[in-house]
Every structure is written in C-alpha cells, then in structure tokens.
C-alpha atoms as a PDB file:
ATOM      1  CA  UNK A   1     -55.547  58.374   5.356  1.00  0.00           C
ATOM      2  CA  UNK A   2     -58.549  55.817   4.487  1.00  0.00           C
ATOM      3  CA  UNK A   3     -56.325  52.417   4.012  1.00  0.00           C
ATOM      4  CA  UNK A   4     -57.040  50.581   0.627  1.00  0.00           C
ATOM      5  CA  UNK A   5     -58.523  47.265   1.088  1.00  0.00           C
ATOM      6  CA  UNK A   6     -59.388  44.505  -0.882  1.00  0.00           C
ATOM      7  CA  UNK A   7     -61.332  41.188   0.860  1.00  0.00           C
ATOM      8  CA  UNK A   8     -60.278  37.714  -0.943  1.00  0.00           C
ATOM      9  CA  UNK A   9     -63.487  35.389  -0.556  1.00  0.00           C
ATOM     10  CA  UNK A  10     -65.427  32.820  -1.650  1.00  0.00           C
ATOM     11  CA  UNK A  11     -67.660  33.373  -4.560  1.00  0.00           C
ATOM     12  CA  UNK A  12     -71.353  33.663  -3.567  1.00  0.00           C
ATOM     13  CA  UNK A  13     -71.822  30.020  -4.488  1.00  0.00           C
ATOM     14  CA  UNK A  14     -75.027  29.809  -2.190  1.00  0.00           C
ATOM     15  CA  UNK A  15     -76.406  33.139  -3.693  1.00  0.00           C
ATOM     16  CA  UNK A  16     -74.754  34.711  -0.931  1.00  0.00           C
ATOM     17  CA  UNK A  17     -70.981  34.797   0.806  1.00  0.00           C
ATOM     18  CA  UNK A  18     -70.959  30.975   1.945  1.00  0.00           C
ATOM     19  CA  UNK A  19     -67.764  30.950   4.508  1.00  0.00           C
ATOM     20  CA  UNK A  20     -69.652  32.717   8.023  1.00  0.00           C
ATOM     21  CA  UNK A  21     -66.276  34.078   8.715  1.00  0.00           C
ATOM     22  CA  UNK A  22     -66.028  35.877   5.253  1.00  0.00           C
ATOM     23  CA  UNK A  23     -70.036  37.435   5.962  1.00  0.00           C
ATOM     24  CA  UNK A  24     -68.598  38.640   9.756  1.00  0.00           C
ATOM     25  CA  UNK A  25     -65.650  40.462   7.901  1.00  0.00           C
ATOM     26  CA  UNK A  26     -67.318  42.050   5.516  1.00  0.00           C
ATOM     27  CA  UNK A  27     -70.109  42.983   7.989  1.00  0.00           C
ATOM     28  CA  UNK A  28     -67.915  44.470   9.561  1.00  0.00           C
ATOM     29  CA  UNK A  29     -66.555  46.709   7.258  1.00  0.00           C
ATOM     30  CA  UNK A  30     -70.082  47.840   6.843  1.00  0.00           C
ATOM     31  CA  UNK A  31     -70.241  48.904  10.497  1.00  0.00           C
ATOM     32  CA  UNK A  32     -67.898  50.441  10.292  1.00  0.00           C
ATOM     33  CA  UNK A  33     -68.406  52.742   6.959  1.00  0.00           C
ATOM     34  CA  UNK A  34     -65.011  51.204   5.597  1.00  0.00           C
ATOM     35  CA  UNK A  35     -65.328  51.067   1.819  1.00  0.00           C
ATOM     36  CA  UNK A  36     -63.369  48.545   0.490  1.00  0.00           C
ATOM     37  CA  UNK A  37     -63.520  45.741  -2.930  1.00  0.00           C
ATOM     38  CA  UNK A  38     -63.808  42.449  -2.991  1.00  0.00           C
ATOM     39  CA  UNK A  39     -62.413  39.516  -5.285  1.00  0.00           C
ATOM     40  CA  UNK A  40     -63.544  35.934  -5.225  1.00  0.00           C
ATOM     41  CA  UNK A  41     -61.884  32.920  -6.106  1.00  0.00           C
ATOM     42  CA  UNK A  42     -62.498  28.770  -5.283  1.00  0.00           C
ATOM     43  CA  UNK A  43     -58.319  28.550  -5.225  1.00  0.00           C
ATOM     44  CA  UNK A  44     -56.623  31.792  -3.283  1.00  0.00           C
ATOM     45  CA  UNK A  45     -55.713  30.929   0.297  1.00  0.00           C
ATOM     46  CA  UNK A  46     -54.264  33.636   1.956  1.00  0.00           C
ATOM     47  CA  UNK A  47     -51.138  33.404   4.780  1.00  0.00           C
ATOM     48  CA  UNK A  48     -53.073  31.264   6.907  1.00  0.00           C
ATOM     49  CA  UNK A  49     -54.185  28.691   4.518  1.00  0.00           C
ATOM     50  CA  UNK A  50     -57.978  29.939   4.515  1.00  0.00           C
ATOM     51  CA  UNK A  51     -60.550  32.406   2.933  1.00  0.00           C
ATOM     52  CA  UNK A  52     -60.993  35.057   3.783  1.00  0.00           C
ATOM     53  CA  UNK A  53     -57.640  37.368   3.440  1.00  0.00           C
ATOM     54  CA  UNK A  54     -57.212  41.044   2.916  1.00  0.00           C
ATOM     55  CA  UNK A  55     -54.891  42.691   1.177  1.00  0.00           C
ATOM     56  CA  UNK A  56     -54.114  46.117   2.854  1.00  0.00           C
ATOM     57  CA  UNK A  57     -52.359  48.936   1.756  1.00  0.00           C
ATOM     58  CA  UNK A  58     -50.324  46.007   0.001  1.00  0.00           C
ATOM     59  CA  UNK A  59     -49.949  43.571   2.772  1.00  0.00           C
ATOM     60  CA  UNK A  60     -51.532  40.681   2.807  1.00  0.00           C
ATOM     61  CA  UNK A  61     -53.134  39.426   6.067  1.00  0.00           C
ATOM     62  CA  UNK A  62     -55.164  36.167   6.681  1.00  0.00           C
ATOM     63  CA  UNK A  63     -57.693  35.653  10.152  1.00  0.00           C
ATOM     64  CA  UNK A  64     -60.569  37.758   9.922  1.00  0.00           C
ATOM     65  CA  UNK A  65     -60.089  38.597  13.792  1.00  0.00           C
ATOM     66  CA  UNK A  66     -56.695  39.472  13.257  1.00  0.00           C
ATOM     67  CA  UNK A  67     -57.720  41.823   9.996  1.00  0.00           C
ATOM     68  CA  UNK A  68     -60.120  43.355  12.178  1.00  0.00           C
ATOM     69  CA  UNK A  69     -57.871  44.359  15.544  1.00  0.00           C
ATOM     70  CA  UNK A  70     -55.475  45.222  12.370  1.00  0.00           C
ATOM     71  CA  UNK A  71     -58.184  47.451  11.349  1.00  0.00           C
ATOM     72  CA  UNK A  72     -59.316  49.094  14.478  1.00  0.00           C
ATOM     73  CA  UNK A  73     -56.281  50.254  15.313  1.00  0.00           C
ATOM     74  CA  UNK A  74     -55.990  52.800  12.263  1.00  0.00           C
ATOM     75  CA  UNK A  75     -59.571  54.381  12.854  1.00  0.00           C
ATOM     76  CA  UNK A  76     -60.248  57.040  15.197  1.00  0.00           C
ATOM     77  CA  UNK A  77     -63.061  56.103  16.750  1.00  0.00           C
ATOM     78  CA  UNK A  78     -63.591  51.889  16.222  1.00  0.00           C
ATOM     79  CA  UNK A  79     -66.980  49.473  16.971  1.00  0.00           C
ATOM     80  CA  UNK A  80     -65.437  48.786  20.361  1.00  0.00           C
ATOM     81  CA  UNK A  81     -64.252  51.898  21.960  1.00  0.00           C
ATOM     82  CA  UNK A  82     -67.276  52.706  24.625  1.00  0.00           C
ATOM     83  CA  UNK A  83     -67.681  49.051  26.011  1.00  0.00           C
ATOM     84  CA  UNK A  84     -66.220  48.498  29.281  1.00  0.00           C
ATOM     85  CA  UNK A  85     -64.282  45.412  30.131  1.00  0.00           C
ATOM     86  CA  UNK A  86     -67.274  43.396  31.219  1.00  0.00           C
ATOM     87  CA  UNK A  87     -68.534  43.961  27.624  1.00  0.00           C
ATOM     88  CA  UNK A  88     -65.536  43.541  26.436  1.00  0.00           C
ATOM     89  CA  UNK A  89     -65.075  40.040  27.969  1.00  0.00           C
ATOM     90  CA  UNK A  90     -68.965  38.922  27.155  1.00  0.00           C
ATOM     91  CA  UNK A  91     -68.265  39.553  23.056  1.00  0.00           C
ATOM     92  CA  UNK A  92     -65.302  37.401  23.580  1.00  0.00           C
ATOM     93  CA  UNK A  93     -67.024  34.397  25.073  1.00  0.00           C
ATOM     94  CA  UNK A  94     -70.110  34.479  22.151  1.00  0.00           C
ATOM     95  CA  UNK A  95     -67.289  34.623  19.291  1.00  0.00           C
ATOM     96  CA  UNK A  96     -65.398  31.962  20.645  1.00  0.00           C
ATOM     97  CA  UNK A  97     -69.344  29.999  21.011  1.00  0.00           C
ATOM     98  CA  UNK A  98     -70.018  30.859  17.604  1.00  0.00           C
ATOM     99  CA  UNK A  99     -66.501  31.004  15.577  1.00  0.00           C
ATOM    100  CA  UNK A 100     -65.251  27.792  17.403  1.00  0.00           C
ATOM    101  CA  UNK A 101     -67.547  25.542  18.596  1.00  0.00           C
ATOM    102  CA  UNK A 102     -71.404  26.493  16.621  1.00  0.00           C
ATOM    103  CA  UNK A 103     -69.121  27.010  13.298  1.00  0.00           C
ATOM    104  CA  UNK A 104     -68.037  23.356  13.426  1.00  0.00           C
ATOM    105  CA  UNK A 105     -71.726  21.931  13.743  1.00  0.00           C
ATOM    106  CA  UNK A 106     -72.605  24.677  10.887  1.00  0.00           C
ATOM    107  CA  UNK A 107     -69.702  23.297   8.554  1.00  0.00           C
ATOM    108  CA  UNK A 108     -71.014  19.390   9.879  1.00  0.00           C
ATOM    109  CA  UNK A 109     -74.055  19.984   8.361  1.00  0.00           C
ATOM    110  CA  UNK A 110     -73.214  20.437   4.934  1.00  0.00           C
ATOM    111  CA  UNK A 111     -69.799  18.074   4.720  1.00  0.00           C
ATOM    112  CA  UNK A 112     -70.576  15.072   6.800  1.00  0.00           C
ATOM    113  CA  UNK A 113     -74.306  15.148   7.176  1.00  0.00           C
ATOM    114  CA  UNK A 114     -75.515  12.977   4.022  1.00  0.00           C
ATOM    115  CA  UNK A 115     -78.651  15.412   3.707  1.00  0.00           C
ATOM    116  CA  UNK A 116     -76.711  18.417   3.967  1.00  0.00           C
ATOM    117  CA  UNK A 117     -74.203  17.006   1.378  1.00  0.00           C
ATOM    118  CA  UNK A 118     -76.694  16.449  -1.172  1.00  0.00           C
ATOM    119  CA  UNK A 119     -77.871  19.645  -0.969  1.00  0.00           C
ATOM    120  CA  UNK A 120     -74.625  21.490  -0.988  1.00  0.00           C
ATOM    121  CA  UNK A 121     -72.177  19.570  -2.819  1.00  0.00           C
ATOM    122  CA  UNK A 122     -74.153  20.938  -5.960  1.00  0.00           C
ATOM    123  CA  UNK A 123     -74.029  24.064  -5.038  1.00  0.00           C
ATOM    124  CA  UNK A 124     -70.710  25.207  -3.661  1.00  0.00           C
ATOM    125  CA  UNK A 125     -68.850  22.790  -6.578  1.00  0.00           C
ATOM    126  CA  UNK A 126     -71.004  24.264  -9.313  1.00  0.00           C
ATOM    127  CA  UNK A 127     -68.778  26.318 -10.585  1.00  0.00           C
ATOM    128  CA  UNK A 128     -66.237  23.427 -11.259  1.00  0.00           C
ATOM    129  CA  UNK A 129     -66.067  21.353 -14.935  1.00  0.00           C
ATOM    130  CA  UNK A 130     -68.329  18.971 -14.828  1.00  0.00           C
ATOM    131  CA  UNK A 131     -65.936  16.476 -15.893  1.00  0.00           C
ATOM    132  CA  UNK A 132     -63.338  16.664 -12.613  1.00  0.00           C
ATOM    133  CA  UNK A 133     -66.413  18.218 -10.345  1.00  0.00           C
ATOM    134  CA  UNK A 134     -67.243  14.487  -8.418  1.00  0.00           C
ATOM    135  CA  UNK A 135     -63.755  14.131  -8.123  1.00  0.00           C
ATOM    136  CA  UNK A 136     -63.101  16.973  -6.689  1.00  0.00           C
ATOM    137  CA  UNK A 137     -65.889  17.306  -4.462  1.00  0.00           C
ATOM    138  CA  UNK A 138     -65.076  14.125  -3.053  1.00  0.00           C
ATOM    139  CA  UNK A 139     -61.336  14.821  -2.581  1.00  0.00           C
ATOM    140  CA  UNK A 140     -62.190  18.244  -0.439  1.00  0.00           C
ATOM    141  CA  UNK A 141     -65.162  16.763   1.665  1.00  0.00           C
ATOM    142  CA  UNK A 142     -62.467  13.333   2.503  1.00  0.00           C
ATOM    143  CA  UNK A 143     -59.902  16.378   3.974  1.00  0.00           C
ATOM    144  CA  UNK A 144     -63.129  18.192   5.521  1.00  0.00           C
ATOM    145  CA  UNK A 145     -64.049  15.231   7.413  1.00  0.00           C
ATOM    146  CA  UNK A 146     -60.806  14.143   8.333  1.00  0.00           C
ATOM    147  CA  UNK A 147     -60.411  17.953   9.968  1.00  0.00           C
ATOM    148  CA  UNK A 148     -63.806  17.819  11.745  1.00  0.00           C
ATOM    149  CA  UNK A 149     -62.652  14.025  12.837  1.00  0.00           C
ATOM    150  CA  UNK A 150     -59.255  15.828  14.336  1.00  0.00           C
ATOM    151  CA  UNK A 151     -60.851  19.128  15.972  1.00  0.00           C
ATOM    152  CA  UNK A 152     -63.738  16.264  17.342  1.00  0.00           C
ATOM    153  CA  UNK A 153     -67.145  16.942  16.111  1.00  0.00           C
ATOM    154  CA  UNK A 154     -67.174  14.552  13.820  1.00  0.00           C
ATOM    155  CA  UNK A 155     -66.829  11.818  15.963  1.00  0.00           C
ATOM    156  CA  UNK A 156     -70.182  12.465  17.819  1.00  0.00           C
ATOM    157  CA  UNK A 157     -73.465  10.451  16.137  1.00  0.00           C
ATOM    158  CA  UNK A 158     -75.581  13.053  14.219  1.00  0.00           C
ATOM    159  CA  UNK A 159     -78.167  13.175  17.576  1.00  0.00           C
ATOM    160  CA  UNK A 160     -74.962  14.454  19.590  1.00  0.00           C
ATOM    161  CA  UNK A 161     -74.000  17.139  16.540  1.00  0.00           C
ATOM    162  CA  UNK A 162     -77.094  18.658  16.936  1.00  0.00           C
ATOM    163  CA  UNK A 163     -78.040  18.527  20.296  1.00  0.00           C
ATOM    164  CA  UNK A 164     -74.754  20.472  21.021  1.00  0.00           C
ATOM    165  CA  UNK A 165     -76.236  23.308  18.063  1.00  0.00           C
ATOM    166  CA  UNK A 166     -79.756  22.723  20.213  1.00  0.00           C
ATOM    167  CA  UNK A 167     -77.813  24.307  23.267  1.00  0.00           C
ATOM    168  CA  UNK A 168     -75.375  26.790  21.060  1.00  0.00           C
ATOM    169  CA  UNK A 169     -78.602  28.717  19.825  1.00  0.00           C
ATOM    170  CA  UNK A 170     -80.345  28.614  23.222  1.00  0.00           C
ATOM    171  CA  UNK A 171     -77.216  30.344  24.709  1.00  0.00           C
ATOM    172  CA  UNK A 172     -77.239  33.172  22.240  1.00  0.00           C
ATOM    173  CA  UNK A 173     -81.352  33.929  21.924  1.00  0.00           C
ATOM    174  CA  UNK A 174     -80.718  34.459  26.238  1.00  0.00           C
ATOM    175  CA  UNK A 175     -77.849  36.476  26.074  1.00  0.00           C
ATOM    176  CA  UNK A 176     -79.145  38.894  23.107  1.00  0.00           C
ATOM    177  CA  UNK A 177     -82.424  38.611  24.951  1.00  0.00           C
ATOM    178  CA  UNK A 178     -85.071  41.428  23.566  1.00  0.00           C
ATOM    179  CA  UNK A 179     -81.792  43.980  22.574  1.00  0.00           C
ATOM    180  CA  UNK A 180     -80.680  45.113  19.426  1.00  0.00           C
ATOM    181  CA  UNK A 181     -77.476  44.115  19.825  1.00  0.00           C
ATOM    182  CA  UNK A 182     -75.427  41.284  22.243  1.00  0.00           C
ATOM    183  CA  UNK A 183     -73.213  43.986  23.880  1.00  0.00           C
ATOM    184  CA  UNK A 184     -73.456  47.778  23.517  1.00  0.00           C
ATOM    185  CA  UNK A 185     -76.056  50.204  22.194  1.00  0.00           C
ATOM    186  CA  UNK A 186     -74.389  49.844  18.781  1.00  0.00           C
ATOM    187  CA  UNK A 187     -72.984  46.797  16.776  1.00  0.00           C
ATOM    188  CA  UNK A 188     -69.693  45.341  17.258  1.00  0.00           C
ATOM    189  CA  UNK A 189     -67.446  42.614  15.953  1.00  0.00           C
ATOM    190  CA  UNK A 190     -69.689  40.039  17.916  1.00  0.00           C
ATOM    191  CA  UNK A 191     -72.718  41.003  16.115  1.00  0.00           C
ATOM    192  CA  UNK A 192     -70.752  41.328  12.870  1.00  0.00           C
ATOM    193  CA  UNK A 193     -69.448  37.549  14.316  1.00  0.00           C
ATOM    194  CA  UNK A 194     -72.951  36.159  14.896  1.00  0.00           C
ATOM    195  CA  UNK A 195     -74.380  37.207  12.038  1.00  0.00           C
ATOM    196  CA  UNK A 196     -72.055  35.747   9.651  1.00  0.00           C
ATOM    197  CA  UNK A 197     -72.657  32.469  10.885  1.00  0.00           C
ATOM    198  CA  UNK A 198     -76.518  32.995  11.736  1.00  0.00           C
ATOM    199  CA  UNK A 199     -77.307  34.523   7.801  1.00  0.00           C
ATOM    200  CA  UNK A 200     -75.737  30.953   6.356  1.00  0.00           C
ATOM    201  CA  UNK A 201     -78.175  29.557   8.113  1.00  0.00           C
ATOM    202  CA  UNK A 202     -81.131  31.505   7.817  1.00  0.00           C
ATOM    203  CA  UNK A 203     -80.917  32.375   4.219  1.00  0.00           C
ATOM    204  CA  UNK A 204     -79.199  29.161   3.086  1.00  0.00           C
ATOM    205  CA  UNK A 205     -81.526  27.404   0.073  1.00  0.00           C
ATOM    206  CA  UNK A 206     -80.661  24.233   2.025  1.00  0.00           C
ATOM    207  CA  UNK A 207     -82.999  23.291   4.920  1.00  0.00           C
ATOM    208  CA  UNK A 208     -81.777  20.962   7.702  1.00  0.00           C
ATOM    209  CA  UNK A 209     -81.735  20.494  11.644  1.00  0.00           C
ATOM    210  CA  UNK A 210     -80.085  23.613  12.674  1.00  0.00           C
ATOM    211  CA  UNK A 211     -82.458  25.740  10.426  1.00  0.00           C
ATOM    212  CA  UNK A 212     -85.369  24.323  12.238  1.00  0.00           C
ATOM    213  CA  UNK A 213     -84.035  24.966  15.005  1.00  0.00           C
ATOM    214  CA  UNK A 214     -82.789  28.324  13.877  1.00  0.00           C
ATOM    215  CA  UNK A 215     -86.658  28.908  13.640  1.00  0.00           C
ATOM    216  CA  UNK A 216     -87.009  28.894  17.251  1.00  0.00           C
ATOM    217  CA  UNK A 217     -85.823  31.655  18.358  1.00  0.00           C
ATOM    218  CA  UNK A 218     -87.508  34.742  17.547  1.00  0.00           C
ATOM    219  CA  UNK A 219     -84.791  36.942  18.413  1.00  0.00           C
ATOM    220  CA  UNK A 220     -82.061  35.762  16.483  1.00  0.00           C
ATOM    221  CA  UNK A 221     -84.366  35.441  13.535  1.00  0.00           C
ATOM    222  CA  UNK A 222     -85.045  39.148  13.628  1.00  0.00           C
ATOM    223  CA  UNK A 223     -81.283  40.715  15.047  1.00  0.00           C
ATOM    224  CA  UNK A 224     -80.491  38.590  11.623  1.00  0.00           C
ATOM    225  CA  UNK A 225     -83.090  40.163   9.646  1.00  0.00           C
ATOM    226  CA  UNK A 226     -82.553  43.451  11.553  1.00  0.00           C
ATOM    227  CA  UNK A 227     -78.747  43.365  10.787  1.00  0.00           C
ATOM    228  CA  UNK A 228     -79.081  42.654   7.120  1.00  0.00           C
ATOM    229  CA  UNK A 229     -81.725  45.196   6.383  1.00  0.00           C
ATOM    230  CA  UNK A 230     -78.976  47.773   7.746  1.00  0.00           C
ATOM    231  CA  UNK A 231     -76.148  46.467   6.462  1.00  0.00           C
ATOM    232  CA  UNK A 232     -77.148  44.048   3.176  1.00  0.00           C
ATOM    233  CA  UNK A 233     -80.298  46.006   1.884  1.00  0.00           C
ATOM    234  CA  UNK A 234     -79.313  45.232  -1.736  1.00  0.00           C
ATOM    235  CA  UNK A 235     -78.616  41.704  -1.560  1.00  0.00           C
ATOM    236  CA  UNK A 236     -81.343  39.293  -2.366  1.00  0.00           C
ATOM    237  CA  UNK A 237     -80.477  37.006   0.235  1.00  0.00           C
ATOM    238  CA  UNK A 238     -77.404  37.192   3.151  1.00  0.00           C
ATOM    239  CA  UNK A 239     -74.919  39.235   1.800  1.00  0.00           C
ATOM    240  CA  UNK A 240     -71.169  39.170   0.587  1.00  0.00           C
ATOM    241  CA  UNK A 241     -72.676  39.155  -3.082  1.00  0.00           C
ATOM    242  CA  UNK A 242     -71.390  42.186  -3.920  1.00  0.00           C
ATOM    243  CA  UNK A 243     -67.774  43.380  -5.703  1.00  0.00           C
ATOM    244  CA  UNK A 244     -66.968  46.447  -3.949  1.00  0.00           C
ATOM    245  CA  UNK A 245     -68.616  48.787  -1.053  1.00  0.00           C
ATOM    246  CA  UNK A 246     -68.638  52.634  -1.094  1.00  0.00           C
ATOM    247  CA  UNK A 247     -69.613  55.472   0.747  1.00  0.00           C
ATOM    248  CA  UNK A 248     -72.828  57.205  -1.151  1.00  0.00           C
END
C-alpha cells in the first residue's frame, strides 16, 4: 500500500525551497516516483526542532535522513538496493561533506556574511509584517550566529569560511568526475543530498563567494542542471515550489 505523505517545509521564500535539506527530501521523493503533498509554514518545527518533517501515514517524523531510511524500507525496490558496500560507504562520506560541513559555510553566507545578509534578510523575512519584520530578523540571525559560533564555523575570518567551501566543491567536481551521478548508474540519496544544497546555490537570486566559485566547476554546474531538468522541469528556478507531486 502507497504510504500517504505530506512534507512540512519552508515556503519558497527564494522563489524556490530555501532549506538544502528540504530540496534533498523532496528530490528524493521524485526519484523515487513517491507522490506525496507538501505544506509550508515560517513557524512548524517538527520532532526535532527543524524543517523539514513528514507526516506519514499519521506519524510525524523529523530528519530528512531518517524520513528517508523510514521510507526505503516500505518500497520494494529503493534508490540504494544495487550499490555494493564500497558505494555504499562513498555516498556516506559526500553527505556527511555536504550535509555537515559545506551546509554550514552555505548557511554562513547568508546569516553572518554582511553581503549575504543584505541580500537575504529581505527575502526569506518577506513574508513577515513589516512592523515586527527587523525585529524579528534580527532575533533569528542573533540565535543563527550563536549556533554557527557553537558548531565552529563562525569563528573562522570570512577568508577561512570560504577557503574551506574552495576545497568542499573541489572534492565533489573529482569525485562526480565526468558521471551522471556520484555513485551508481542511477541517482541516489547522495545525489538527491548534493543537489539540495548545490540548487541554493546555483539558482539563488543572491550572488556571493561560493557562487563564484560554484561557477568553476563544470560538472557540478551541469549534474545540477541535469538533475533539475529530470526532476524540477516545471519550476522556474530550483525546485520545492510546488504543493503536491503525482504520478501522470
């Protein structure tokens, strides 16, 4: 029996799904053929405190890795069933690279950067009244800074930030090197997991460092371009824009 699912997100505040980790989910879903709605909010947290959550079959579940091995287990035939462990172990290195270490000098760049602020405190607070929106704003980005401060990014100078997204995005053009996809013949959670994080940057109507150098890397720009031509043909820019995927 197909499960019912509904994906909790962001709204598409930067004409596309803004959090990377809500883009890999529903990317994945994609893959996968699983058709599912979606319902956005700026205030629903889900079990874990974060965006995104599902709600499956009635039960809530937060962690988009965790929703996904959730996932995987009720399908016959999953994203991940002809790698071998080698494969297996690879896709786990690049999310960890991208979901834990690239997604902090991503989320940097628009919080504590004072470039990338400009540019995207207007657009992800939009949506607030204007009369409690600079408060606001600046009482989220003081507990976003005070998080990157306590995982440790945010204690580098901006020349260190970047220089450790310099080497992030030089690791992943070599290992996708000229294939379609990072591990198998087909696409898995870690392309669903790169491309979540490499469509905010690619698409994003704000332009900084890591976009530049982004630009660099022929590859990634097309396995991004590839992926969302597959996967996000109807959305004007990355994806995650949309209330509801089905089956045609």
């Amino acid at each position: 029996m197909t499960p019912s699912i509904t994906i909790h997100q962001f709204p598409a505040v930067l004409g596309m799904q803004p959090s990377s980790f809500g883009l890999k989910l529903e990317t994945w879903l994609r893959m996968c053929g699983q058709e599912h709605d979606v319902s956005t909010s700026v205030r629903d947290l889900g079990p874990k405190g974060k965006v995104p959550f599902a709600n499956i079959d009635g039960e809530v579940m937060g962690d988009s890795e965790l929703i996904i091995k959730h996932l995987s287990k009720s399908r016959r035939k999953c994203l991940e069933v002809d790698l071998d462990a080698r494969q297996r172990a690879k896709g786990i290195l690049i999310r960890r690279l991208v979901e834990e270490h690239l997604y902090f000098v991503l989320v940097y760049s628009r919080w504590v950067d004072p470039d990338g602020w400009r540019g995207f405190q207007p657009l992800f607070f939009g949506p607030a009244p204007a009369l409690v929106r600079g408060f606001i704003s600046k009482k989220i980005r003081k507990k976003v800074v005070a998080s990157l401060a306590g995982q440790g990014i945010a204690r580098h100078t901006p020349e260190q930030v970047y220089e450790k997204g310099r080497v992030d995005f030089l690791a992943l053009s070599t290992l996708l090197g000229d294939r379609m996809h990072f591990l198998g013949e087909g696409p898995t959670q870690t392309d669903a997991s790169a491309y979540g994080l490499l469509a905010n940057l690619h698409y994003s109507p704000i332009q900084g460092p890591l976009q530049e150098m982004l630009k660099k890397h022929k590859n990634l720009i097309e396995f991004v371009e590839r992926i969302k031509g597959e996967y996000w043909p109807n959305s004007e820019l990355g994806g995650g824009d949309e209330e509801k995927f089905a089956l045609a």
